[in-house]
N, C-alpha and C. Protein backbone atom coordinates (compact mmCIF):
# COMPACT_ATOMS: atom_id res chain seq x y z
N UNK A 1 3.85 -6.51 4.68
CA UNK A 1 3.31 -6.27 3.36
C UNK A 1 2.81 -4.84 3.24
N UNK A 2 2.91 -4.27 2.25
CA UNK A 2 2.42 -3.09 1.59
C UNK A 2 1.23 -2.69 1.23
N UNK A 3 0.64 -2.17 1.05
CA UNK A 3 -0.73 -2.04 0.20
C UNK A 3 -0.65 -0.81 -1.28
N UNK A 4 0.53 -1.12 -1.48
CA UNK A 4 0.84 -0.28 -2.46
C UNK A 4 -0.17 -1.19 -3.63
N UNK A 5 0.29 -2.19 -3.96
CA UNK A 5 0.08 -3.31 -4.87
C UNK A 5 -1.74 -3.48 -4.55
N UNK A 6 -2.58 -3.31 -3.87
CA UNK A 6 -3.56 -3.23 -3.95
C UNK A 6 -4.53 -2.20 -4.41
N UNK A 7 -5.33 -2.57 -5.07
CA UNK A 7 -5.85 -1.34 -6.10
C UNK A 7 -6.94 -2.20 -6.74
N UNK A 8 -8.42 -1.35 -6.84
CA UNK A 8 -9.54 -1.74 -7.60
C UNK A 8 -9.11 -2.33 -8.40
N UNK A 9 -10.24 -3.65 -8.44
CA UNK A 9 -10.45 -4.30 -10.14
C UNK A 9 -9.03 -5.81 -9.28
N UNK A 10 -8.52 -5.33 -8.26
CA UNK A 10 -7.37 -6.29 -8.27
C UNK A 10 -8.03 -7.75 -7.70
N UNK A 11 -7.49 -9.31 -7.97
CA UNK A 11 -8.09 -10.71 -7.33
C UNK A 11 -7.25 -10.24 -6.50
N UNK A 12 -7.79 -10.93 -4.68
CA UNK A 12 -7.44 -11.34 -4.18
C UNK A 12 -7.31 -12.73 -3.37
N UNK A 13 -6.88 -12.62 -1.74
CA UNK A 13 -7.16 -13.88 -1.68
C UNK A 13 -6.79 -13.53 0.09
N UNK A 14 -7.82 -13.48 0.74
CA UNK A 14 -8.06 -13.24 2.53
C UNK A 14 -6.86 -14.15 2.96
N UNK A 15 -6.17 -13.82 3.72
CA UNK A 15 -4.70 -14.71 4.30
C UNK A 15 -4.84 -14.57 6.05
N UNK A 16 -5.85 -14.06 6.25
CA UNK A 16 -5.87 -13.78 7.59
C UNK A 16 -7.23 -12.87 8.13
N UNK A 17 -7.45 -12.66 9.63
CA UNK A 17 -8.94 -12.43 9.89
C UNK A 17 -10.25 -13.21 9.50
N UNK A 18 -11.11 -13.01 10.11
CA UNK A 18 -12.49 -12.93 9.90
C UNK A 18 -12.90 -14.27 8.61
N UNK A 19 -12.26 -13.56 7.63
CA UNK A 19 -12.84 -13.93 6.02
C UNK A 19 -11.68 -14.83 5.42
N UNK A 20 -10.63 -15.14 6.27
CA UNK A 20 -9.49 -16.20 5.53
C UNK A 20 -10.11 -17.32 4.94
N UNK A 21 -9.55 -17.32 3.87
CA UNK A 21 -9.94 -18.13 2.73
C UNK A 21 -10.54 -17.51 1.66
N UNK A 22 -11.39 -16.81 1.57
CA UNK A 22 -12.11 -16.24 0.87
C UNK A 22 -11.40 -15.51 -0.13
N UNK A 23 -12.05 -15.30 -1.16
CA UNK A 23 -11.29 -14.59 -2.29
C UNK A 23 -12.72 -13.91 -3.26
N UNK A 24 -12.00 -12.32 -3.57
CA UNK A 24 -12.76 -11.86 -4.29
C UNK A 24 -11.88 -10.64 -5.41
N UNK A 25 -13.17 -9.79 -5.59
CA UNK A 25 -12.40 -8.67 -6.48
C UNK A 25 -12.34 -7.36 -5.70
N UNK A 26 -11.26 -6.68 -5.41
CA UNK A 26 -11.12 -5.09 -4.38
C UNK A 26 -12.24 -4.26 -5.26
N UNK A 27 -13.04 -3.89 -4.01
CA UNK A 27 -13.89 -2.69 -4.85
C UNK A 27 -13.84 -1.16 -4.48
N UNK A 28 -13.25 -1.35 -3.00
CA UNK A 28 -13.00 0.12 -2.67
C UNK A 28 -11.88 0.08 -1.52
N UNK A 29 -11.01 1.33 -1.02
CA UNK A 29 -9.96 1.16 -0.24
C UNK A 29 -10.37 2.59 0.53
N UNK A 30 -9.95 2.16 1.75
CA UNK A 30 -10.61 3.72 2.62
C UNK A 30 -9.19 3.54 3.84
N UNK A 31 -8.91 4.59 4.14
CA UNK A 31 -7.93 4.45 5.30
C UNK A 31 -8.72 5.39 6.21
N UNK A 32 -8.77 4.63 7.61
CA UNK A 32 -9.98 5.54 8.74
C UNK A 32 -8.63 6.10 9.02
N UNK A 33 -9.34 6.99 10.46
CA UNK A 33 -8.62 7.89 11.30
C UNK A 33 -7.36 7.77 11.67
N UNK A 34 -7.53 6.47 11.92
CA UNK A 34 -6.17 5.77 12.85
C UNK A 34 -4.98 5.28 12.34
N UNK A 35 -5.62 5.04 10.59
CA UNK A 35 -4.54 4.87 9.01
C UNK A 35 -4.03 3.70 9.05
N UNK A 36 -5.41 2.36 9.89
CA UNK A 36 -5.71 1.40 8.96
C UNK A 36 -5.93 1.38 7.51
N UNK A 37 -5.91 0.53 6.99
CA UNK A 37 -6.46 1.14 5.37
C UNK A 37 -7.46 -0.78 5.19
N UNK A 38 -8.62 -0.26 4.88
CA UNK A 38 -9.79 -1.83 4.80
C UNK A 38 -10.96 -1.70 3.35
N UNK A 39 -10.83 -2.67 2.82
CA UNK A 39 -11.50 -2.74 1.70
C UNK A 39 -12.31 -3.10 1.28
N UNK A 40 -13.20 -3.35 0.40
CA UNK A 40 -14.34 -4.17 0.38
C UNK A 40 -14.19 -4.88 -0.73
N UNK A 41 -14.08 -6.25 -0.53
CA UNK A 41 -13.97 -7.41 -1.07
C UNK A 41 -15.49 -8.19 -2.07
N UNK A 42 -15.54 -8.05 -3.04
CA UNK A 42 -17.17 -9.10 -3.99
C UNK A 42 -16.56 -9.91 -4.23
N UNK A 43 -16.88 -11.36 -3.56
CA UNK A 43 -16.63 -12.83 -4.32
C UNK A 43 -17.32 -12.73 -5.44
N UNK A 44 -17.02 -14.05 -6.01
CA UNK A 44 -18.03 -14.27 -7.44
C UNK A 44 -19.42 -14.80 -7.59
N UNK A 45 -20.25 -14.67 -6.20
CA UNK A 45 -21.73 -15.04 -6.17
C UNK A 45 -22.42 -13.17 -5.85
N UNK A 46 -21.35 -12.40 -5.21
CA UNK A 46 -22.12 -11.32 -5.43
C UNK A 46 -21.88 -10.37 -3.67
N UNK A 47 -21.54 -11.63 -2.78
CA UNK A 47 -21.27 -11.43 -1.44
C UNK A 47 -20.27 -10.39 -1.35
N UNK A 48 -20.58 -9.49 -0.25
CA UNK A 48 -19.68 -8.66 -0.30
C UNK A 48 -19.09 -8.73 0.84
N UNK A 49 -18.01 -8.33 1.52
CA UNK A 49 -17.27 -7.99 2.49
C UNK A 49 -16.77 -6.95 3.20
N UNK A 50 -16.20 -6.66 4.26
CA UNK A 50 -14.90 -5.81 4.08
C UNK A 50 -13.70 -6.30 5.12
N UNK A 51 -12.38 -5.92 4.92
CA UNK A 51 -11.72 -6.59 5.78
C UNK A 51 -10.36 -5.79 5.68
N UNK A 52 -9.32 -5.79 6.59
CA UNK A 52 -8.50 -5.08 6.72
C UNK A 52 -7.27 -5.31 5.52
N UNK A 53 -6.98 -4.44 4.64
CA UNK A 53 -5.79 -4.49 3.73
C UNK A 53 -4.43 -5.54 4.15
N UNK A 54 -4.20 -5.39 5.23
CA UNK A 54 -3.08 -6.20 5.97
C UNK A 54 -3.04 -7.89 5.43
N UNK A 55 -4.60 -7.97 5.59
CA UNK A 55 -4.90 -9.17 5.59
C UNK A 55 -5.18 -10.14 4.03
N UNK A 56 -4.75 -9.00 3.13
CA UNK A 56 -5.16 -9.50 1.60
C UNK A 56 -4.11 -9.98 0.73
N UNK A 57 -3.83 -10.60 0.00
CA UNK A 57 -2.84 -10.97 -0.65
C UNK A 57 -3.18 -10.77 -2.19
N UNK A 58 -2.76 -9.90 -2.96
CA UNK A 58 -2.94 -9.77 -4.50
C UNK A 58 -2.54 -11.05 -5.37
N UNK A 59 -3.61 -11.69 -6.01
CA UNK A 59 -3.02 -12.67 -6.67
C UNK A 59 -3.23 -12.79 -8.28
């Protein structure tokens, strides 16, 4: 999968790691050193996250 298709404001839905299951709204996208690229995820109570792009599915 790509992370082209991921972009603020987008639903998702965790498909893998840590936070599978979970689903929220992308609030920010950062690619570290190594050019992972990991985002930070707000469900709808306010919880925030972050978790690796790989692992998100745009829905």
């Amino acid at each position: 999968m790509t992370t082209a298709n991921i972009k603020n404001g987008s639903n998702c839905l965790v498909i893998g790691g840590t936070h599978k299951g979970k689903a929220g709204i992308v609030q920010d996208m950062h690619t570290s050193k190594t050019g992972h690229v990991t985002i930070t995820v707000v469900q709808g109570n306010g919880v925030r996250f972050k978790t690796l792009a790989k692992n998100v599915e745009v829905r």
